[in-house]
Structures are given as structure tokens and as C-alpha cells.
PDB file of N, CA and C in Angstrom:
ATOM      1  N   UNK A   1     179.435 -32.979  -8.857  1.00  0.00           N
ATOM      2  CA  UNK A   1     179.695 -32.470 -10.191  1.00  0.00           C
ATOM      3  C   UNK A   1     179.887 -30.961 -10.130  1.00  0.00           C
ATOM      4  N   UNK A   2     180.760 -30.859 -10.554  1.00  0.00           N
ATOM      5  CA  UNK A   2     181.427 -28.996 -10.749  1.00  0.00           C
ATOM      6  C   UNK A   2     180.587 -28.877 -11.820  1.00  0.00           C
ATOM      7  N   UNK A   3     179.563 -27.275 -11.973  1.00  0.00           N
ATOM      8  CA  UNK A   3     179.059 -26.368 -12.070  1.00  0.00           C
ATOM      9  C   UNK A   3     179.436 -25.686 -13.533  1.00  0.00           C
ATOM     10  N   UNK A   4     179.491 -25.311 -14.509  1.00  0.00           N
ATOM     11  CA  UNK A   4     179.955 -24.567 -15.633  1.00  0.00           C
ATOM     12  C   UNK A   4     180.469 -22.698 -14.936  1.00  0.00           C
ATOM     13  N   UNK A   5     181.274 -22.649 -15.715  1.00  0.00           N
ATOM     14  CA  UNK A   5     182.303 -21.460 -15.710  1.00  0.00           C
ATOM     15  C   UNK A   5     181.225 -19.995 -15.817  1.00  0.00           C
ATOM     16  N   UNK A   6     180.872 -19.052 -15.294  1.00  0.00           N
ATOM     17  CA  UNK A   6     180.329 -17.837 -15.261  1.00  0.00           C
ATOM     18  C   UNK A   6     180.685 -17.153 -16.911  1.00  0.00           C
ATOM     19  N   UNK A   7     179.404 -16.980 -16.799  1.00  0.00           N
ATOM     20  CA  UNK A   7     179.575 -15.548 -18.096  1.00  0.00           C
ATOM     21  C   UNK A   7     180.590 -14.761 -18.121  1.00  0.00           C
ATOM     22  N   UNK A   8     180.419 -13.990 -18.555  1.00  0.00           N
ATOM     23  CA  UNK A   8     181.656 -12.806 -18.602  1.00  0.00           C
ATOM     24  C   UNK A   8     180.576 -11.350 -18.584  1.00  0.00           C
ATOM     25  N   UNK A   9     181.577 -10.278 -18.808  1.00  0.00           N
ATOM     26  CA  UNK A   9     180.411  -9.277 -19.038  1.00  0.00           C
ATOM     27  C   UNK A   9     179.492  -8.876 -19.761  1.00  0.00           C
ATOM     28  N   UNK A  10     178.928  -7.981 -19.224  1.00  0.00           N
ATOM     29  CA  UNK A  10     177.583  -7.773 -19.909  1.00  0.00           C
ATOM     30  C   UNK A  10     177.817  -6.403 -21.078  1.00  0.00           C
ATOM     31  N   UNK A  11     177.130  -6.471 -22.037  1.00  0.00           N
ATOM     32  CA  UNK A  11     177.341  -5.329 -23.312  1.00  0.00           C
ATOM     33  C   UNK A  11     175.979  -5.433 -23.189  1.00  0.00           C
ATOM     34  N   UNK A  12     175.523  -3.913 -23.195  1.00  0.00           N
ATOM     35  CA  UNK A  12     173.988  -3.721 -23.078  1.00  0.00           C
ATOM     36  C   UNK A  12     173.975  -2.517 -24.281  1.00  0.00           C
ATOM     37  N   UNK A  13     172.850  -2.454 -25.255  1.00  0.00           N
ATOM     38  CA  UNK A  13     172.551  -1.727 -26.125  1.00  0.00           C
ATOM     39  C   UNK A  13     170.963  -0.790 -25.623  1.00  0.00           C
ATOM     40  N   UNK A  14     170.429   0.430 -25.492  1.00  0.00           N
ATOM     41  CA  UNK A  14     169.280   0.748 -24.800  1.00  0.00           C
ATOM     42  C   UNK A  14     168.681   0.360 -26.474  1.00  0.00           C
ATOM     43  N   UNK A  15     167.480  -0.147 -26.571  1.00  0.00           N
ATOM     44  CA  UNK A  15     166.453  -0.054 -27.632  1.00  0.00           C
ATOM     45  C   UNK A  15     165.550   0.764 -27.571  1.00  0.00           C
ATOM     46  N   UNK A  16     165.481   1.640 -26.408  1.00  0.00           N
ATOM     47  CA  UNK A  16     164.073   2.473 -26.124  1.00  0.00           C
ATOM     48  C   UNK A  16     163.853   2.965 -24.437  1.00  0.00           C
ATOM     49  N   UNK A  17     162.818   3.499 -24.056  1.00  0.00           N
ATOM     50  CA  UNK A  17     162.854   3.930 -22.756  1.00  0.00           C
ATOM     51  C   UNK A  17     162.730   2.120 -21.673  1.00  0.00           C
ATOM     52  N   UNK A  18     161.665   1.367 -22.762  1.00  0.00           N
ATOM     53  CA  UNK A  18     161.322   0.388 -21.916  1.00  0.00           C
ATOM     54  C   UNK A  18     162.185  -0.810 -22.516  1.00  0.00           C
ATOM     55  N   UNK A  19     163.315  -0.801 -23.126  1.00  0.00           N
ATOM     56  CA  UNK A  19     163.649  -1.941 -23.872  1.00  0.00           C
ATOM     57  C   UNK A  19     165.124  -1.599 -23.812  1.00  0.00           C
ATOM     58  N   UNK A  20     166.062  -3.269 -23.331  1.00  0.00           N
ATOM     59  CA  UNK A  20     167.542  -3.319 -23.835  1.00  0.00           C
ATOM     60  C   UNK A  20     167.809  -3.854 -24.423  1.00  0.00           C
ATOM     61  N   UNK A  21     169.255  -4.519 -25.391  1.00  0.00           N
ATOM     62  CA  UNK A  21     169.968  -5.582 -25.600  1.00  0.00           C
ATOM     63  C   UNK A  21     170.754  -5.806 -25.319  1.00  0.00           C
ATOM     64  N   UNK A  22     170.885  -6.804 -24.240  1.00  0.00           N
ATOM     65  CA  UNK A  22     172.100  -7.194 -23.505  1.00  0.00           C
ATOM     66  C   UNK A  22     172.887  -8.532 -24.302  1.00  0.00           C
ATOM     67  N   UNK A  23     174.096  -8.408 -24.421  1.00  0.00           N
ATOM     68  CA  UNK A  23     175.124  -9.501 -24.950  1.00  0.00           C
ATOM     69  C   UNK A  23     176.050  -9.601 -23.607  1.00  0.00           C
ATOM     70  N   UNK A  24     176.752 -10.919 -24.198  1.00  0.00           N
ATOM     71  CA  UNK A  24     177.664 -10.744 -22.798  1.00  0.00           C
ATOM     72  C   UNK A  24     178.365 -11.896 -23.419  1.00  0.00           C
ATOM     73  N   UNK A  25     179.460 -11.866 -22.945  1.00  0.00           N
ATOM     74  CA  UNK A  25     180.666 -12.541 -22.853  1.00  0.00           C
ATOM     75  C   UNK A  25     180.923 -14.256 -22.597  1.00  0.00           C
ATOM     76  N   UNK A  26     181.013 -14.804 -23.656  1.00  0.00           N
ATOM     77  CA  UNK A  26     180.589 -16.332 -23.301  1.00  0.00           C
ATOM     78  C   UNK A  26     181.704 -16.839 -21.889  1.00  0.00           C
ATOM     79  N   UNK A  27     181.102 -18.364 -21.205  1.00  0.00           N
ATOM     80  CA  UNK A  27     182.146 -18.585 -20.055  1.00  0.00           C
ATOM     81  C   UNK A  27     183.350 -19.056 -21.068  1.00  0.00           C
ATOM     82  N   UNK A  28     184.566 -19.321 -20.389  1.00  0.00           N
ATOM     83  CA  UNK A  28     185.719 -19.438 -20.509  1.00  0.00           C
ATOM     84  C   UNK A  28     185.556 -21.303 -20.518  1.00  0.00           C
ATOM     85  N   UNK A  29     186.025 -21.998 -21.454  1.00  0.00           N
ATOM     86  CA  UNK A  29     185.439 -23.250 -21.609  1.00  0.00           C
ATOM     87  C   UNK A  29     184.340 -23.107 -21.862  1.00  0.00           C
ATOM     88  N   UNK A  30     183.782 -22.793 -23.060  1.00  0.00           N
ATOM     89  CA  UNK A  30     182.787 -22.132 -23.600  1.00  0.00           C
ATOM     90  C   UNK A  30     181.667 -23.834 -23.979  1.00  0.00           C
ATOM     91  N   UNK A  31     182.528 -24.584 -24.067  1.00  0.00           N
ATOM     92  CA  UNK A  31     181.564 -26.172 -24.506  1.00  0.00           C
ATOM     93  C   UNK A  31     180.875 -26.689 -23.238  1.00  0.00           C
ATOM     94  N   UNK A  32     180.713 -26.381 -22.141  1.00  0.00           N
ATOM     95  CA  UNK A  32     180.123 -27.151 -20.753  1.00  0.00           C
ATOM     96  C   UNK A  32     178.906 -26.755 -20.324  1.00  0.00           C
ATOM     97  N   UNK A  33     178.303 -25.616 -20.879  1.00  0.00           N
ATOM     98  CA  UNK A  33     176.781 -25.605 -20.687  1.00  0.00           C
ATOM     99  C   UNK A  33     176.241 -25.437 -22.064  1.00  0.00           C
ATOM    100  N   UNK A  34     175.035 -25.382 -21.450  1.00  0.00           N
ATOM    101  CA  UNK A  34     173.823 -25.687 -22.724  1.00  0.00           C
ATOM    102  C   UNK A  34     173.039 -24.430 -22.760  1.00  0.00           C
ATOM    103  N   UNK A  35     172.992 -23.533 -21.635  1.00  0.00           N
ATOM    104  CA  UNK A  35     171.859 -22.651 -22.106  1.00  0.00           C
ATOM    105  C   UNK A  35     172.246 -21.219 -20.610  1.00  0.00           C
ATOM    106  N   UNK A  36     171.740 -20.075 -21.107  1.00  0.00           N
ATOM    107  CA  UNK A  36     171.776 -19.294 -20.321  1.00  0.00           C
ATOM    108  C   UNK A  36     170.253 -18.782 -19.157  1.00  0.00           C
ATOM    109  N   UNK A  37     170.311 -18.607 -17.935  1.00  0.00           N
ATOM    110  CA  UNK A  37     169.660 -17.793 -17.010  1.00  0.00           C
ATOM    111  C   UNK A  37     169.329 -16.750 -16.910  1.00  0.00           C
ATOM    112  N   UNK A  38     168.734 -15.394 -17.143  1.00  0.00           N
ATOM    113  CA  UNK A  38     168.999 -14.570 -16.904  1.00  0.00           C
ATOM    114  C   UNK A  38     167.525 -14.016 -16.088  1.00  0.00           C
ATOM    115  N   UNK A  39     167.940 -13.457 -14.752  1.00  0.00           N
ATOM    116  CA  UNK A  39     167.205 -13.067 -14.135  1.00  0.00           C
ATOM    117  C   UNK A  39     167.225 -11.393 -13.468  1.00  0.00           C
ATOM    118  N   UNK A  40     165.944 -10.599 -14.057  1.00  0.00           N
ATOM    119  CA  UNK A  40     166.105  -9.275 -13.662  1.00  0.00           C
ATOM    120  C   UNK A  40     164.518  -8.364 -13.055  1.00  0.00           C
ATOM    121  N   UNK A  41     165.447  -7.645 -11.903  1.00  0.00           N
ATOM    122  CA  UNK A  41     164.373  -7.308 -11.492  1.00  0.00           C
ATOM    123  C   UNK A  41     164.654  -5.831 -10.781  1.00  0.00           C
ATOM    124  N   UNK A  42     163.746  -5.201 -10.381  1.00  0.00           N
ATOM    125  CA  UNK A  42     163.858  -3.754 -10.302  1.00  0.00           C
ATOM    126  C   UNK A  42     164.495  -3.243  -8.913  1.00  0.00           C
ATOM    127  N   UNK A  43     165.445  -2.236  -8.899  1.00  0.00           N
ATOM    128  CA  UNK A  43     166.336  -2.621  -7.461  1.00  0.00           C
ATOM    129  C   UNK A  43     165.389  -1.414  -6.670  1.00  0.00           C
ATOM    130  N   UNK A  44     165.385  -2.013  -5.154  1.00  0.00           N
ATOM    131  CA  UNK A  44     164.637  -0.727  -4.218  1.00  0.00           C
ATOM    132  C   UNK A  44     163.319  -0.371  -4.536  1.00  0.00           C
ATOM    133  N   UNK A  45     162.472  -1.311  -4.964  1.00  0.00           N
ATOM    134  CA  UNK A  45     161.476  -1.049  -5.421  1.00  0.00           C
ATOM    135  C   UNK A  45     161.040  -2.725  -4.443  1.00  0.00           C
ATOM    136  N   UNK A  46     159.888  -3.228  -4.188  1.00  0.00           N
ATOM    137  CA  UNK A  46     159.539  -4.405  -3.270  1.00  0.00           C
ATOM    138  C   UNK A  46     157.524  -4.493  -3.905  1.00  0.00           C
ATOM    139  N   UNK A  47     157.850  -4.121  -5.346  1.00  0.00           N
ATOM    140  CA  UNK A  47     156.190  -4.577  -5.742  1.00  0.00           C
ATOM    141  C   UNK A  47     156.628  -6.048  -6.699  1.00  0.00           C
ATOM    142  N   UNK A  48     157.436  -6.885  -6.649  1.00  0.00           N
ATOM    143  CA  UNK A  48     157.250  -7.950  -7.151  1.00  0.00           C
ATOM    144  C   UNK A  48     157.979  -8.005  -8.609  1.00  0.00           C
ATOM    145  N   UNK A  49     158.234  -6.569  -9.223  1.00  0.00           N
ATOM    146  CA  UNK A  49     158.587  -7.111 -10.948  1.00  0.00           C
ATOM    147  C   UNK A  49     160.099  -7.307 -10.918  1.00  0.00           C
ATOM    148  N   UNK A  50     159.764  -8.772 -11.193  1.00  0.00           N
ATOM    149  CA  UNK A  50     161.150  -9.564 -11.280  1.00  0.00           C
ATOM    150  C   UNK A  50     160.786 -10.534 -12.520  1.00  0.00           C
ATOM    151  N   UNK A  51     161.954 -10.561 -13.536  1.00  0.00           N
ATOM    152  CA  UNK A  51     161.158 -11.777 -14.519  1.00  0.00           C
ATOM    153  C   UNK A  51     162.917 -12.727 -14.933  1.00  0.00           C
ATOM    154  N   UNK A  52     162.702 -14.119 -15.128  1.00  0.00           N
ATOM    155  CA  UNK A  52     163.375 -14.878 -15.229  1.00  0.00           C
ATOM    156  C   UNK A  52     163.202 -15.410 -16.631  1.00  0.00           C
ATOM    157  N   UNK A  53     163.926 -15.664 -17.642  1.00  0.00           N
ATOM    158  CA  UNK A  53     164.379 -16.206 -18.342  1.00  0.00           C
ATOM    159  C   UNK A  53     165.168 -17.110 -19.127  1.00  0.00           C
ATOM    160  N   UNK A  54     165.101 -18.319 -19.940  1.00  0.00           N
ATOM    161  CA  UNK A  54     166.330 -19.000 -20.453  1.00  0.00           C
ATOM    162  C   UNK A  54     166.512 -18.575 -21.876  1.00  0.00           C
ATOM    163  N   UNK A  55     167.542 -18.365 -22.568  1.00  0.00           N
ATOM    164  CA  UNK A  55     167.587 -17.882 -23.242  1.00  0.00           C
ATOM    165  C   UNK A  55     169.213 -18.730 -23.914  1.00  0.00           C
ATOM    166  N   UNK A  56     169.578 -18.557 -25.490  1.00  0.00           N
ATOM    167  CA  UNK A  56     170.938 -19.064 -25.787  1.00  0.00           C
ATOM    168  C   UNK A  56     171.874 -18.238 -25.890  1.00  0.00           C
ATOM    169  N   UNK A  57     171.521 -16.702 -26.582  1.00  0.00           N
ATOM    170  CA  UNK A  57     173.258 -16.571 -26.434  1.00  0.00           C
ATOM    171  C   UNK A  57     172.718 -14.824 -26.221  1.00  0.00           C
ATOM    172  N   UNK A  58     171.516 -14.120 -26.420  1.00  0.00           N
ATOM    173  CA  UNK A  58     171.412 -12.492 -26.203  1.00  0.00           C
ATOM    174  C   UNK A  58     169.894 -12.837 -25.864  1.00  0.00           C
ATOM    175  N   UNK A  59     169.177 -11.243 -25.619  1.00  0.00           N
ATOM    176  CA  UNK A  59     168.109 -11.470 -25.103  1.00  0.00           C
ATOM    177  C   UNK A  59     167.779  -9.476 -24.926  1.00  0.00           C
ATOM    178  N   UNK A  60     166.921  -9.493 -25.478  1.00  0.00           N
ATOM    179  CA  UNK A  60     165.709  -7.952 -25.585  1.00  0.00           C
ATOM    180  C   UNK A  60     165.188  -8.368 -24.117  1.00  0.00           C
ATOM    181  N   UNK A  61     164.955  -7.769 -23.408  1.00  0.00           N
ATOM    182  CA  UNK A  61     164.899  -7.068 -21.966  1.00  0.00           C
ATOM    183  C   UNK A  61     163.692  -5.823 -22.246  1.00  0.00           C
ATOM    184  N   UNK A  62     162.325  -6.128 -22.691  1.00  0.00           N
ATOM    185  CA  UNK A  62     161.448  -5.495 -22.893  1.00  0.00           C
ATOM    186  C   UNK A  62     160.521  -5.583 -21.344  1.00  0.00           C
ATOM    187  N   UNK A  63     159.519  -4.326 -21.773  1.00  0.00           N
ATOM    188  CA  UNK A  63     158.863  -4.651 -20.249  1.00  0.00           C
ATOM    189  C   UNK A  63     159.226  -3.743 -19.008  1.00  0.00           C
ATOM    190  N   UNK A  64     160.222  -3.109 -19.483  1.00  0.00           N
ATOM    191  CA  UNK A  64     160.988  -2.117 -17.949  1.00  0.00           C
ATOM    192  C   UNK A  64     159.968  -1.152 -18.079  1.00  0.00           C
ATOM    193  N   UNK A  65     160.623  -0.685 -17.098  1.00  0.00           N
ATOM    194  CA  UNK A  65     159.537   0.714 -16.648  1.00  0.00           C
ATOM    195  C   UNK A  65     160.580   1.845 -17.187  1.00  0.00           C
ATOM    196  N   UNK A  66     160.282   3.463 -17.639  1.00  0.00           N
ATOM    197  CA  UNK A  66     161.116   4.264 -17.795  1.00  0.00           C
ATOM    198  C   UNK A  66     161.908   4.959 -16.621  1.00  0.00           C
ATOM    199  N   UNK A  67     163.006   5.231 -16.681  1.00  0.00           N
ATOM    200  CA  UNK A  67     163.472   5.854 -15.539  1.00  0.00           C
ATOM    201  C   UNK A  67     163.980   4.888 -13.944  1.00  0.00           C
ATOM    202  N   UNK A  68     164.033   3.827 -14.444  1.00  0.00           N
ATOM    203  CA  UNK A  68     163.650   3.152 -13.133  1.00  0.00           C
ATOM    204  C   UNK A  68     165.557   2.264 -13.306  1.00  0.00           C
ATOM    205  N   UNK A  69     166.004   1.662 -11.759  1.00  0.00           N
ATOM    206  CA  UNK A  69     167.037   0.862 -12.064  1.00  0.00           C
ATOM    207  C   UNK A  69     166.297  -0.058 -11.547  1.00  0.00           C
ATOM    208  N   UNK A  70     167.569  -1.326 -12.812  1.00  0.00           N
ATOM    209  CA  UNK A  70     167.429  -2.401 -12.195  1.00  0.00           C
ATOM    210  C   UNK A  70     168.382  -3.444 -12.077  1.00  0.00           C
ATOM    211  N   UNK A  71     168.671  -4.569 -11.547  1.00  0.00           N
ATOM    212  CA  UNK A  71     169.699  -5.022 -11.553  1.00  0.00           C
ATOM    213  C   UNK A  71     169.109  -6.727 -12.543  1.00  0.00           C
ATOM    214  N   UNK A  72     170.307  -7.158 -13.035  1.00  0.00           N
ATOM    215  CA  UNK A  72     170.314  -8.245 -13.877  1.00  0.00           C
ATOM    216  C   UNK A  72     171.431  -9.370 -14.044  1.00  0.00           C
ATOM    217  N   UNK A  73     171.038 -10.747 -13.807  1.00  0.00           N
ATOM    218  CA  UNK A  73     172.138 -11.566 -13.146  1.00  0.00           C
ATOM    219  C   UNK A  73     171.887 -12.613 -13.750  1.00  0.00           C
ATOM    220  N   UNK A  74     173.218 -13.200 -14.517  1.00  0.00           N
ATOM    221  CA  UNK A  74     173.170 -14.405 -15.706  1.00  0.00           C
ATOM    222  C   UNK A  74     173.933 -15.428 -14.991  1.00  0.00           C
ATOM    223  N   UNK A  75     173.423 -16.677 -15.576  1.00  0.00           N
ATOM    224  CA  UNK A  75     173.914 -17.793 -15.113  1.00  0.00           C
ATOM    225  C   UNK A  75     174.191 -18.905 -16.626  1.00  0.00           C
ATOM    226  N   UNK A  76     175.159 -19.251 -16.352  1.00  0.00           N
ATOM    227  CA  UNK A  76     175.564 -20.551 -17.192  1.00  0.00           C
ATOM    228  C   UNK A  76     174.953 -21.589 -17.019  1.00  0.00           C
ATOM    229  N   UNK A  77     174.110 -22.827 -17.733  1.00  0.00           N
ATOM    230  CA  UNK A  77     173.416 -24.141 -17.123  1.00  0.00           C
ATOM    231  C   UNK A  77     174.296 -24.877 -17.783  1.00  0.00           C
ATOM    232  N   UNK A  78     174.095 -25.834 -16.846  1.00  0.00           N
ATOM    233  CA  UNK A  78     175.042 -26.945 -17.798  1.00  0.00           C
ATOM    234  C   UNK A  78     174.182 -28.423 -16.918  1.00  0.00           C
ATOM    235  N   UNK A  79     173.917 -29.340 -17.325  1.00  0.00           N
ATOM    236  CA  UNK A  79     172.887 -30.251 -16.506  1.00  0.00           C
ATOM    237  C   UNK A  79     172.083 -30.161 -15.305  1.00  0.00           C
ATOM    238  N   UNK A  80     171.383 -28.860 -15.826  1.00  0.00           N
ATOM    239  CA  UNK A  80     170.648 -28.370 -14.716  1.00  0.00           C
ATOM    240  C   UNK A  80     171.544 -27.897 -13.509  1.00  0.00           C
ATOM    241  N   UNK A  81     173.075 -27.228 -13.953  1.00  0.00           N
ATOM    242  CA  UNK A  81     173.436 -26.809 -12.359  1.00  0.00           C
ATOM    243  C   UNK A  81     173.670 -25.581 -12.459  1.00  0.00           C
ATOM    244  N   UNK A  82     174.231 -24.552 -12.099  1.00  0.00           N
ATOM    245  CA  UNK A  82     174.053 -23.157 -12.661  1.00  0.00           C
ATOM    246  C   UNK A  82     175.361 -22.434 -12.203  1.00  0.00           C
ATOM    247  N   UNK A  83     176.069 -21.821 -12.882  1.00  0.00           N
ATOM    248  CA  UNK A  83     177.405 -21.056 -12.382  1.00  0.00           C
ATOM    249  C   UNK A  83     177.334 -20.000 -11.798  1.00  0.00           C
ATOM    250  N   UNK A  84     177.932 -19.334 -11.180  1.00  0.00           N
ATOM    251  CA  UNK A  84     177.603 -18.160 -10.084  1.00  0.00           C
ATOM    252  C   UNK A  84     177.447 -16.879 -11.196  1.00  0.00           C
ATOM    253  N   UNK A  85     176.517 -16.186 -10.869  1.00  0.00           N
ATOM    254  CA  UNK A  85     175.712 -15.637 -11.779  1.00  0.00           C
ATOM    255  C   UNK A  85     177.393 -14.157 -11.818  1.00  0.00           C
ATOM    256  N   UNK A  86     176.822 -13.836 -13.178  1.00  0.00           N
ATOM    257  CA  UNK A  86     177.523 -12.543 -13.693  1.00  0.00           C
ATOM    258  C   UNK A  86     176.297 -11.101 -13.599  1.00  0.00           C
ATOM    259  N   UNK A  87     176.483 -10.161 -12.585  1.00  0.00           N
ATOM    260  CA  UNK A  87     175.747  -9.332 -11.850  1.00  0.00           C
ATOM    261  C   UNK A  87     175.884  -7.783 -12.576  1.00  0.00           C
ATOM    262  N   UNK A  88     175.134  -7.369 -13.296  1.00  0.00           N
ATOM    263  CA  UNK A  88     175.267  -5.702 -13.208  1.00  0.00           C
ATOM    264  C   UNK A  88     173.440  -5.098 -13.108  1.00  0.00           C
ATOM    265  N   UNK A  89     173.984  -3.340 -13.262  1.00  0.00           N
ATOM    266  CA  UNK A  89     173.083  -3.076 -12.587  1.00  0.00           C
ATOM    267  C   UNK A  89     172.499  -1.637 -14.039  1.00  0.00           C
ATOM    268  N   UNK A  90     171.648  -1.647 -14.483  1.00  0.00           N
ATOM    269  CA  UNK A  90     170.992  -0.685 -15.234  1.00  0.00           C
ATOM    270  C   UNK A  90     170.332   0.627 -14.723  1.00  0.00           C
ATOM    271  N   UNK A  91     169.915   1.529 -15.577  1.00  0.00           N
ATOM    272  CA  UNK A  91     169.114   2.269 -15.608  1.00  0.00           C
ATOM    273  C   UNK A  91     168.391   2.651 -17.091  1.00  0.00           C
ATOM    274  N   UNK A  92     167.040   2.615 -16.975  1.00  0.00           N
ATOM    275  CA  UNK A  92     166.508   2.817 -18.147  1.00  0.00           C
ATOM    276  C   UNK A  92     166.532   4.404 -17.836  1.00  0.00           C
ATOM    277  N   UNK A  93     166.660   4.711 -19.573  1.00  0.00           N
ATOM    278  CA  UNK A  93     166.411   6.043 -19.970  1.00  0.00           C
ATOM    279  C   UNK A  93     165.252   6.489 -18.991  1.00  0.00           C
ATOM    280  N   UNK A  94     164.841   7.868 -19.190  1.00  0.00           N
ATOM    281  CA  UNK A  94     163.424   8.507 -18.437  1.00  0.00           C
ATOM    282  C   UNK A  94     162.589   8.795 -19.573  1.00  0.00           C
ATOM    283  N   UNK A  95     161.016   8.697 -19.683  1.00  0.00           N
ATOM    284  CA  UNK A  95     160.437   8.894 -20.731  1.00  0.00           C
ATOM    285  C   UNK A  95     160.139  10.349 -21.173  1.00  0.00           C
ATOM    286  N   UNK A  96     160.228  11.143 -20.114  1.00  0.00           N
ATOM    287  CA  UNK A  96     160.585  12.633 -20.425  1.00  0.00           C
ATOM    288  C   UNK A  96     161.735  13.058 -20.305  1.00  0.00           C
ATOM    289  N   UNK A  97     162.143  14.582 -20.331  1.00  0.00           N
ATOM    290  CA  UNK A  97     163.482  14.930 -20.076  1.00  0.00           C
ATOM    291  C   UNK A  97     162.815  15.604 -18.666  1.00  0.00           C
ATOM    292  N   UNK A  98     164.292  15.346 -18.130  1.00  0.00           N
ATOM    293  CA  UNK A  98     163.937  15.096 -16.479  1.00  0.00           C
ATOM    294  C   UNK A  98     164.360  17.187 -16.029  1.00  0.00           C
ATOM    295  N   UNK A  99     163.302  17.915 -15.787  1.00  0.00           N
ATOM    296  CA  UNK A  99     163.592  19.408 -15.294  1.00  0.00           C
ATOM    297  C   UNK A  99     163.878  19.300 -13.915  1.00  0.00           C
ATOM    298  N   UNK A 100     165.103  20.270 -13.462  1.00  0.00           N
ATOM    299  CA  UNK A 100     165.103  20.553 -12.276  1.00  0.00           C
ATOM    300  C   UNK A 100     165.516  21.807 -11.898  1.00  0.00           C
TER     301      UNK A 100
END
């Protein structure tokens, strides 16, 4: 069984130092899955914060750290099979202004 069609891109709104809203682009044959993946976690960093989610069509991305990147990768489900994820990569604001 073939897999449902990939997201499209990602539209991210910042809500705050620790908070986004990401939208994104439904797949192309938009009727073949049921629900979205989205999995994100902090890049170059190796202490574990990674968090996974299902979600239907947007999703608040609370929980980040300030200042920090991270990367975030959606998947289409469609009977439990998952489409090759749609990949970008963030940076949260810094909670101060950054002197140099």
C-alpha cells in the first residue's frame, strides 16, 4: 500500500521567546490521510528534548527553550503509514537582547 502525499510547507508565526505557530500546506490529494505527525527537537544539542505529536491541521509548539535552534518534521498518516516527512529548521527568538 502506497503511503499518503507529504505536506507542503511550513508557515510558522513566533508567539513568544518559547512558543510558535506553525501551519503548513496540506498534501496534494488532500483526502488520503487522516491526521498529521509532527516531530521536533533541538538541533546540536544531544540532552534528549525531542517531543512528538499528532495533531489535525496546526499546532502551538510551546516548551522551546529561548535562543536555541531546532529542527521540525511533519508527516501525513493515512492507515497508520506515514509520508516522507516535510523538514525545516527554526530558531527561537533570544530572551534577552543579545550584546556583543
Amino acid at each position: 500500500m502506497e503511503g499518503p502525499n507529504a505536506p507542503g510547507r511550513f508557515i510558522m508565526w513566533y508567539r513568544n521567546e518559547m512558543a510558535i505557530l506553525a501551519l503548513w500546506h496540506r498534501p496534494h490529494l488532500a483526502g488520503i490521510y487522516s491526521h498529521y505527525q509532527i516531530f521536533y527537537q533541538e538541533v546540536e544539542t544531544f540532552n534528549g528534548d525531542s517531543r512528538t505529536k499528532v495533531v489535525k491541521d496546526k499546532i502551538d509548539v510551546n516548551e522551546l527553550y529561548p535562543g536555541r535552534n531546532y529542527s521540525l518534521s511533519l508527516s501525513a498518516i493515512s492507515n497508520g503509514i506515514e509520508s516522507e516527512p516535510t523538514i525545516t529548521s527554526i530558531a527561537t527568538k533570544p530572551a534577552s537582547p543579545i550584546i556583543e
